[in-house]
C-alpha atoms as a PDB file:
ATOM      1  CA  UNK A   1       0.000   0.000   0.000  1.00  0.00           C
ATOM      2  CA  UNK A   2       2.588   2.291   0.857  1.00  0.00           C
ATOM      3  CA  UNK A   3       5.308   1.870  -1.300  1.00  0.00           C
ATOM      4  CA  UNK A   4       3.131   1.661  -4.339  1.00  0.00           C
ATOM      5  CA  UNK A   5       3.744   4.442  -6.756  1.00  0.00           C
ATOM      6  CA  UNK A   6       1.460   7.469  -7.265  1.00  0.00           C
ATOM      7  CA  UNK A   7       2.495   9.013 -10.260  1.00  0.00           C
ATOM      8  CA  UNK A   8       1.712   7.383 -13.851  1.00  0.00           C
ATOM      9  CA  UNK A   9       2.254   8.975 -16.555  1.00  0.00           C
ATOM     10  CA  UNK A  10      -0.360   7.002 -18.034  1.00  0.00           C
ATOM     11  CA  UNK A  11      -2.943   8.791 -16.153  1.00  0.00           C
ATOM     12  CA  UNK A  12      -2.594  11.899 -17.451  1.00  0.00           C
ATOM     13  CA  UNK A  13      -4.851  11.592 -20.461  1.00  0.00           C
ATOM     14  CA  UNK A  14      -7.449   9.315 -19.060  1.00  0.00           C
ATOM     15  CA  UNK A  15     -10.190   8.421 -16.733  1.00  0.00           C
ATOM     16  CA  UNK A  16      -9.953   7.667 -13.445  1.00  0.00           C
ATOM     17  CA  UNK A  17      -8.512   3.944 -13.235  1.00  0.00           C
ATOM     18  CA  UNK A  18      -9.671   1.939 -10.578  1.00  0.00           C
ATOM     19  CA  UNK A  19      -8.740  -2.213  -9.720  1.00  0.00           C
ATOM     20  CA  UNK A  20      -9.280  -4.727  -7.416  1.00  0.00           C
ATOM     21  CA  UNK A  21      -6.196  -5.836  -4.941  1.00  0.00           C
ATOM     22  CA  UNK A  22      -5.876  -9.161  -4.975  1.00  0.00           C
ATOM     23  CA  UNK A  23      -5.133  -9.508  -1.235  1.00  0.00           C
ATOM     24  CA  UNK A  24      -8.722  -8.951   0.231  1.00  0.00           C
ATOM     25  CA  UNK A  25      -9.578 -12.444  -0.778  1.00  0.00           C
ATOM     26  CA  UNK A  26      -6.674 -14.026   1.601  1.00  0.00           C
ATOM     27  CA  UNK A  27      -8.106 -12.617   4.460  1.00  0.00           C
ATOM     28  CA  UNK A  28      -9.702 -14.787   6.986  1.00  0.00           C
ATOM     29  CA  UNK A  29     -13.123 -13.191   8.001  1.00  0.00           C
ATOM     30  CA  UNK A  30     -15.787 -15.486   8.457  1.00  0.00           C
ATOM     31  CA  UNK A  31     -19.392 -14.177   7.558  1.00  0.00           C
ATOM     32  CA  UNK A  32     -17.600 -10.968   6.209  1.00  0.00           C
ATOM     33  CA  UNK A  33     -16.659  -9.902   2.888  1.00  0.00           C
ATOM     34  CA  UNK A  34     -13.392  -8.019   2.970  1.00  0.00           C
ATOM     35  CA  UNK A  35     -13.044  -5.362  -0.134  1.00  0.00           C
ATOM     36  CA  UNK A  36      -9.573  -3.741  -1.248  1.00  0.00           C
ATOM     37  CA  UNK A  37     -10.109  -1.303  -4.238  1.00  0.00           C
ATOM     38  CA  UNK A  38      -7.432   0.991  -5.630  1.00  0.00           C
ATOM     39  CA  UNK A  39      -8.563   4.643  -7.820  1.00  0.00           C
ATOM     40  CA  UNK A  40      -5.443   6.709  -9.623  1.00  0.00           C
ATOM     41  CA  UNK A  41      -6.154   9.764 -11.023  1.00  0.00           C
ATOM     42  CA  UNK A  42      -4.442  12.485 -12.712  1.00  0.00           C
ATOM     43  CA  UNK A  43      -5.541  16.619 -11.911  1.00  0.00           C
ATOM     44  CA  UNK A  44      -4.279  18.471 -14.565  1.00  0.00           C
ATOM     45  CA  UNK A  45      -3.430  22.181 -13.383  1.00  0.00           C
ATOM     46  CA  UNK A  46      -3.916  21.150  -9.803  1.00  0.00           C
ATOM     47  CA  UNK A  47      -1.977  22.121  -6.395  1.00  0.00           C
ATOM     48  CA  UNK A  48      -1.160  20.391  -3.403  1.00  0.00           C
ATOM     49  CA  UNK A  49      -2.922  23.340  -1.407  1.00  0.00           C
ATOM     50  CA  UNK A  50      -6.576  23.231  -3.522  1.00  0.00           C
ATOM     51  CA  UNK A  51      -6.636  19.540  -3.012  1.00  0.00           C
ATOM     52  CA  UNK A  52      -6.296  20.115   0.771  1.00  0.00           C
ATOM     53  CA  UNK A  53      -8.748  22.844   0.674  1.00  0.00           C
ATOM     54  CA  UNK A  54     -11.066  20.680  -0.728  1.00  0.00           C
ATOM     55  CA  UNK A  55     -10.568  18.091   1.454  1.00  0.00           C
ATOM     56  CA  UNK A  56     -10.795  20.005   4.837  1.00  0.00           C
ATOM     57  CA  UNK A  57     -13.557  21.220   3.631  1.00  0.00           C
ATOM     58  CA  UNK A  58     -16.025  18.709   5.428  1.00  0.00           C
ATOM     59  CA  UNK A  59     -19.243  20.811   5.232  1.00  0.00           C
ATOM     60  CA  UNK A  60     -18.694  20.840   1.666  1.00  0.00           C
ATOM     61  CA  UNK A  61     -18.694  16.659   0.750  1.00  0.00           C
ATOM     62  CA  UNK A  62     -22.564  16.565   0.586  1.00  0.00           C
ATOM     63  CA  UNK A  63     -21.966  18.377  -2.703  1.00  0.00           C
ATOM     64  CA  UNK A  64     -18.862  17.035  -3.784  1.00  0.00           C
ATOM     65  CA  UNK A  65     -19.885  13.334  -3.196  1.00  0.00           C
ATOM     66  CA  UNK A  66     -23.494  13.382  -4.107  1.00  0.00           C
ATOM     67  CA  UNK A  67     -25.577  11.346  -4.394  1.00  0.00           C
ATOM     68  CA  UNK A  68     -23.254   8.994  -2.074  1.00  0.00           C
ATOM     69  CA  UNK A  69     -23.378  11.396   0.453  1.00  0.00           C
ATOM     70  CA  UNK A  70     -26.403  13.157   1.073  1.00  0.00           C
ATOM     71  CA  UNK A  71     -25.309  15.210   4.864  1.00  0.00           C
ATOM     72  CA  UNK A  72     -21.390  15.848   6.118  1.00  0.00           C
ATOM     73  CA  UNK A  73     -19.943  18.001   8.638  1.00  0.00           C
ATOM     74  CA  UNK A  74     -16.671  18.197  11.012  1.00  0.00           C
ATOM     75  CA  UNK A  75     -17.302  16.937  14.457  1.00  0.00           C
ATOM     76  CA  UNK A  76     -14.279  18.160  15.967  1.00  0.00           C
ATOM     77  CA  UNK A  77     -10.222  19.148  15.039  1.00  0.00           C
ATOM     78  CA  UNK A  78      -6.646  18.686  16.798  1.00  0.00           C
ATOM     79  CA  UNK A  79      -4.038  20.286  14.767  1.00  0.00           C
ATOM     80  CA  UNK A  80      -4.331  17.989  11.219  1.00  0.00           C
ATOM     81  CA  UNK A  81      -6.576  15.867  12.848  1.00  0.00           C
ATOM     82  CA  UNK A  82     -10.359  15.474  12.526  1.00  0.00           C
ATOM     83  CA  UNK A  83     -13.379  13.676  13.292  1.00  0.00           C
ATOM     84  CA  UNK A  84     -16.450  13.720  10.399  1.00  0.00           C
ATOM     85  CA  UNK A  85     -19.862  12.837  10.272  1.00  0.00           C
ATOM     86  CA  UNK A  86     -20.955  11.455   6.855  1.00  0.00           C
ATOM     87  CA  UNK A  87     -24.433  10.100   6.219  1.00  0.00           C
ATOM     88  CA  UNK A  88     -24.091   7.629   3.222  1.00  0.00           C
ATOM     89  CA  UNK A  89     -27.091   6.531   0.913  1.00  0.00           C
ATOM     90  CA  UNK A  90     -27.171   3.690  -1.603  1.00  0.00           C
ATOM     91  CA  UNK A  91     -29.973   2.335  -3.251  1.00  0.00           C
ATOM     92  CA  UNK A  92     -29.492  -0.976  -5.616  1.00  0.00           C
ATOM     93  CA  UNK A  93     -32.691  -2.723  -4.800  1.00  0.00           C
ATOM     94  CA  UNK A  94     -32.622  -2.251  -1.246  1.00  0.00           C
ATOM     95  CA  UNK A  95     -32.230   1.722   0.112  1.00  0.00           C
ATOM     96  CA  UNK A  96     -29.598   1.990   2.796  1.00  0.00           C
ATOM     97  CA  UNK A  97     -28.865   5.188   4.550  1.00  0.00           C
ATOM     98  CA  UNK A  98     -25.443   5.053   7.268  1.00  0.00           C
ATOM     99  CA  UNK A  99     -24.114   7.022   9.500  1.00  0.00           C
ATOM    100  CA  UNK A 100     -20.727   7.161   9.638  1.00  0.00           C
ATOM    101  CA  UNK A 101     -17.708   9.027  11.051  1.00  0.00           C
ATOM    102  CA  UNK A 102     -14.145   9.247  10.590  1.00  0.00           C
ATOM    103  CA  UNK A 103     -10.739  10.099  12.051  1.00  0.00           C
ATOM    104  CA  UNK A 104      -8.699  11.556   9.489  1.00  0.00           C
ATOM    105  CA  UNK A 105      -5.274  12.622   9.596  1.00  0.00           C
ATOM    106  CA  UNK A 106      -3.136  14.563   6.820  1.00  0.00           C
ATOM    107  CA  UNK A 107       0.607  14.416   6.711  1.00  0.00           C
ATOM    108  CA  UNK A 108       3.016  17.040   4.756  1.00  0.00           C
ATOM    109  CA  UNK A 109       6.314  14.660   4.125  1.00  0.00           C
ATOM    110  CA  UNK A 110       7.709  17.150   1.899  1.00  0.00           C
ATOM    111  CA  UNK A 111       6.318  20.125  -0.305  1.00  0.00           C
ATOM    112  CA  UNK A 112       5.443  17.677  -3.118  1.00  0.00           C
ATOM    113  CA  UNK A 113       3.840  14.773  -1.165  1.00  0.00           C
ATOM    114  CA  UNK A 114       0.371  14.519   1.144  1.00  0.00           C
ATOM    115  CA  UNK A 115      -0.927  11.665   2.896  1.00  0.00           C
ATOM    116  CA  UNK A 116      -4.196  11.152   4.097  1.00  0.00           C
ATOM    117  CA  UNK A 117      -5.390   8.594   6.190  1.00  0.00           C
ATOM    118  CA  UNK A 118      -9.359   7.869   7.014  1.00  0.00           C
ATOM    119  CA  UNK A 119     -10.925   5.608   9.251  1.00  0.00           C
ATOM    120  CA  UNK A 120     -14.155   5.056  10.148  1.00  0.00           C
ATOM    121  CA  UNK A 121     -14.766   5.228  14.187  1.00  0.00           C
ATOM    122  CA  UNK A 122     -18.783   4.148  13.687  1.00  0.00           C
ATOM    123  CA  UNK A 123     -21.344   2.978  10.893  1.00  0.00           C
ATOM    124  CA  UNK A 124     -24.722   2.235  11.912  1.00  0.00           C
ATOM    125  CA  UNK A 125     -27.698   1.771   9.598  1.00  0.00           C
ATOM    126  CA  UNK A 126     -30.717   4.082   9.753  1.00  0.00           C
ATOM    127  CA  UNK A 127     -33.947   2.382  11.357  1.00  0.00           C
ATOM    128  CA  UNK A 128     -36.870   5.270   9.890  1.00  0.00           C
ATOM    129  CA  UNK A 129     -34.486   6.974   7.408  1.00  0.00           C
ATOM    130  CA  UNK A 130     -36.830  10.313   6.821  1.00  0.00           C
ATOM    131  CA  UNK A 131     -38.038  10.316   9.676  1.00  0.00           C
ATOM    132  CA  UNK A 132     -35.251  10.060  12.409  1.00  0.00           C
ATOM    133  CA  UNK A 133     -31.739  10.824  11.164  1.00  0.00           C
ATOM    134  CA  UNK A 134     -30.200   9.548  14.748  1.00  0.00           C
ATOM    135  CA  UNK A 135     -32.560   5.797  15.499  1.00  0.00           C
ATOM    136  CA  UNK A 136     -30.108   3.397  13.830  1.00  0.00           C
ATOM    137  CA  UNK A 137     -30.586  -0.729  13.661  1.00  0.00           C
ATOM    138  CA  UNK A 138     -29.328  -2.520  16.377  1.00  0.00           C
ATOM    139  CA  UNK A 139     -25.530  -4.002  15.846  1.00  0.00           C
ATOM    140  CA  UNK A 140     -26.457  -7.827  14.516  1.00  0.00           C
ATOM    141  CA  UNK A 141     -29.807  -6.492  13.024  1.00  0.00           C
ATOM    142  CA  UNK A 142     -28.489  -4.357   9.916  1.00  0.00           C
ATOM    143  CA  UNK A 143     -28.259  -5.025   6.597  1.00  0.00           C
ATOM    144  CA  UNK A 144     -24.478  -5.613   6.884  1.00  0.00           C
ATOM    145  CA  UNK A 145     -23.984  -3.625   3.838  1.00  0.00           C
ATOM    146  CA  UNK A 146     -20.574  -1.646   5.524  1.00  0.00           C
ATOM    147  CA  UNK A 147     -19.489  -2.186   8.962  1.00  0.00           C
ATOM    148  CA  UNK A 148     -16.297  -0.559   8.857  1.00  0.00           C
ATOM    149  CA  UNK A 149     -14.352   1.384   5.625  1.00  0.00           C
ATOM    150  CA  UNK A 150     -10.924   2.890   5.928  1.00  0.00           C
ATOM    151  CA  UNK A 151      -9.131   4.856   2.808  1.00  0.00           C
ATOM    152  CA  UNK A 152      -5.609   5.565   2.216  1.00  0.00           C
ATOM    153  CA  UNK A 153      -4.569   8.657   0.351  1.00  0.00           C
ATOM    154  CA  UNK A 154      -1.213   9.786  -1.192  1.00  0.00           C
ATOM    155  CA  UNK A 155      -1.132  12.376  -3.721  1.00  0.00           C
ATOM    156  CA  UNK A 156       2.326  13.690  -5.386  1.00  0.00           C
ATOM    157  CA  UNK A 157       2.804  17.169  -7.061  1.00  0.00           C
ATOM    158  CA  UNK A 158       4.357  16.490 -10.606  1.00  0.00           C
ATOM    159  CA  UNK A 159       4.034  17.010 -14.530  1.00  0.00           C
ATOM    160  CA  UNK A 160       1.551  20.427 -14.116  1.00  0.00           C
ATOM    161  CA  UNK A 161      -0.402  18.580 -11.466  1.00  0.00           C
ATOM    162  CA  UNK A 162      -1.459  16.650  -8.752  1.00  0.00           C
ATOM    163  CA  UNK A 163      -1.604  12.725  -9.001  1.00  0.00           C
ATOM    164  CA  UNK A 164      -3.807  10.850  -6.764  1.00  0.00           C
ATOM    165  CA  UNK A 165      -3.864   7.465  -5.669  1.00  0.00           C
ATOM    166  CA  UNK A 166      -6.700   6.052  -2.751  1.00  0.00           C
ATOM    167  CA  UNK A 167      -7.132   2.690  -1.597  1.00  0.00           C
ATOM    168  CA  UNK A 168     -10.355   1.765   0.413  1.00  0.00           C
ATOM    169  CA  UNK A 169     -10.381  -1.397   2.063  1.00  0.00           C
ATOM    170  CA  UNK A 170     -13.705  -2.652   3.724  1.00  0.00           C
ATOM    171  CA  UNK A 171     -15.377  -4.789   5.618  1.00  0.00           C
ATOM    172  CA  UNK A 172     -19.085  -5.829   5.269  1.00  0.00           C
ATOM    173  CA  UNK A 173     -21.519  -9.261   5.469  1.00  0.00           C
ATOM    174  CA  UNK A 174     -20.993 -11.803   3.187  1.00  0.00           C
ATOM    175  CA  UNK A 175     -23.725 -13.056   1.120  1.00  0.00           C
ATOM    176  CA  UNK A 176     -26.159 -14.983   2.943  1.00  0.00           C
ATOM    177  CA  UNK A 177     -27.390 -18.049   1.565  1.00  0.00           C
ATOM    178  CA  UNK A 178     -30.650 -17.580  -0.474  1.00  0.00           C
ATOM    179  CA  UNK A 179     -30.406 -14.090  -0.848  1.00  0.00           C
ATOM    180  CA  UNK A 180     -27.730 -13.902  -3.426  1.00  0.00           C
ATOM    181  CA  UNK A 181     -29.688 -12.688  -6.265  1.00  0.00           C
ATOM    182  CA  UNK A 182     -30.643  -9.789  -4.227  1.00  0.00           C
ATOM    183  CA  UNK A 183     -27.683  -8.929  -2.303  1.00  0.00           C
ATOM    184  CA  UNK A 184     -24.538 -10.287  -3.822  1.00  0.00           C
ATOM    185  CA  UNK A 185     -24.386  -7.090  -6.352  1.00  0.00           C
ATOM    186  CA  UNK A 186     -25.473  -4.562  -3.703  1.00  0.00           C
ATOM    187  CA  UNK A 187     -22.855  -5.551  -1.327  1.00  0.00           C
ATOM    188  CA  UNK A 188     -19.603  -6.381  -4.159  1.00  0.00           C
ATOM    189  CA  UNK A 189     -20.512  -3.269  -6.006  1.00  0.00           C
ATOM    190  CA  UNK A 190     -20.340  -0.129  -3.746  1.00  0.00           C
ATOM    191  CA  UNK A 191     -17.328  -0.438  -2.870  1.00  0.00           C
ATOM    192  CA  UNK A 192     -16.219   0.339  -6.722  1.00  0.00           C
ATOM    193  CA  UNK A 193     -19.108   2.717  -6.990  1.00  0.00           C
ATOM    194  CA  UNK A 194     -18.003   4.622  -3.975  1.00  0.00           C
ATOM    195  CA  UNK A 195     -14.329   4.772  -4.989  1.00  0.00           C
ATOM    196  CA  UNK A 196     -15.329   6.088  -8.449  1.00  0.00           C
ATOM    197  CA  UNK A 197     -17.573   8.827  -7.140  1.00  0.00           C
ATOM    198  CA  UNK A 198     -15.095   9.959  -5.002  1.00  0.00           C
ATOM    199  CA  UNK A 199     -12.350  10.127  -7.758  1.00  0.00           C
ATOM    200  CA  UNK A 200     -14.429  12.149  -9.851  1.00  0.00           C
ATOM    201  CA  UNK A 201     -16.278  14.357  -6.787  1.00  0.00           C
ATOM    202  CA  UNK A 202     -12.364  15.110  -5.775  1.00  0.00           C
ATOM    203  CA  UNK A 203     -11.152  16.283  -9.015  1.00  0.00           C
ATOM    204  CA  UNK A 204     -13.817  18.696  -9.899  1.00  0.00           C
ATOM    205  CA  UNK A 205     -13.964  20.198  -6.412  1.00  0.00           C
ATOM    206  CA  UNK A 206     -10.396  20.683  -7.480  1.00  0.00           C
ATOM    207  CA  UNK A 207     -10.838  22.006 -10.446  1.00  0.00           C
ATOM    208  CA  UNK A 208     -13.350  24.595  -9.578  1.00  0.00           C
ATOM    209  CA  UNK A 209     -10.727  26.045  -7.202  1.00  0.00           C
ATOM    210  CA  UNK A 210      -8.478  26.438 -10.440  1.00  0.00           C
END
């Protein structure tokens, strides 16, 4: 994770490019699914300091990240460290609506390198989404559709730019038996869904700022 690259040339004319890692499927979780997606990106024109100011900018993911997320705000800050609230909505089928927070910290190695690491502190399903945006499902009782969802982001200054690379790895039910059909794609797709929403919500937050 970590010592993979994050600039690629081949990026720079292209869409976002986003794979599975291989790894996830070695883990031993049983009655989970474990998910490891990688997105690259290229920002043409793009500075370290508008892709932090569009990160920090927590109020401001409900319109970056929509439909995904639908309400965000920062819960507290220490320094370069934060806590988020994000309230997530997917609909494939079923409709599920999360709440979720974060602690997220950024790191400045150098003038052409930031790191920013997310992790999710809570995720709890909505009981009467509409109605109460605080009643969640009892632990054991959701949907299992994400339980926990960390993402790992390193961008590099370079060629006129700002290249981008963010791995999400997460954790959710597996499929239960007999309800494949309906589940299997709800649960195996966000994930990718997610990441790619994100890549593009990123870059033109970014790119407004230019």
């Amino acid at each position: 994770m970590v010592s993979a690259p994050v600039r690629d040339s081949k990026l720079r004319s292209g869409e976002a490019r986003i794979e599975a890692m291989d790894a996830a499927h070695d883990v031993n979780a049983p009655g989970a699914m474990v998910q490891d997606w990688v997105g690259t990106m290229f920002m043409p024109g793009a500075s370290l300091a508008q892709v932090q100011s569009v990160l920090r900018d927590y109020a401001g993911y409900k319109n970056f990240y929509r439909p995904k997320v639908i309400e965000s705000k920062q819960l507290a800050q220490r320094g370069d460290e934060y806590d988020v609230l994000l309230r997530l909505y997917e609909k494939h089928i079923l409709t599920v609506i999360l709440n979720s927070t974060y602690h997220i910290r950024y790191e400045v190695p150098d003038r052409q390198h930031l790191i920013v690491t997310s992790r999710s502190t809570h995720i709890g399903e909505l009981k009467n989404p509409g109605k109460s945006d605080t009643e969640e499902v009892a632990q054991g009782s959701d949907s299992g559709f994400l339980w926990r969802l960390n993402s790992y982001w390193r961008f590099e200054a370079a060629d006129g730019g700002v290249y981008a690379r963010c791995e999400a790895i997460s954790l959710s039910r597996d499929v239960p038996p007999g309800l494949g059909w309906m589940l299997k794609g709800f649960l195996e797709n966000f994930p990718k869904e997610s990441m790619l929403n994100t890549l593009r919500g990123t870059r033109a937050a970014v790119a407004g700022l230019q």
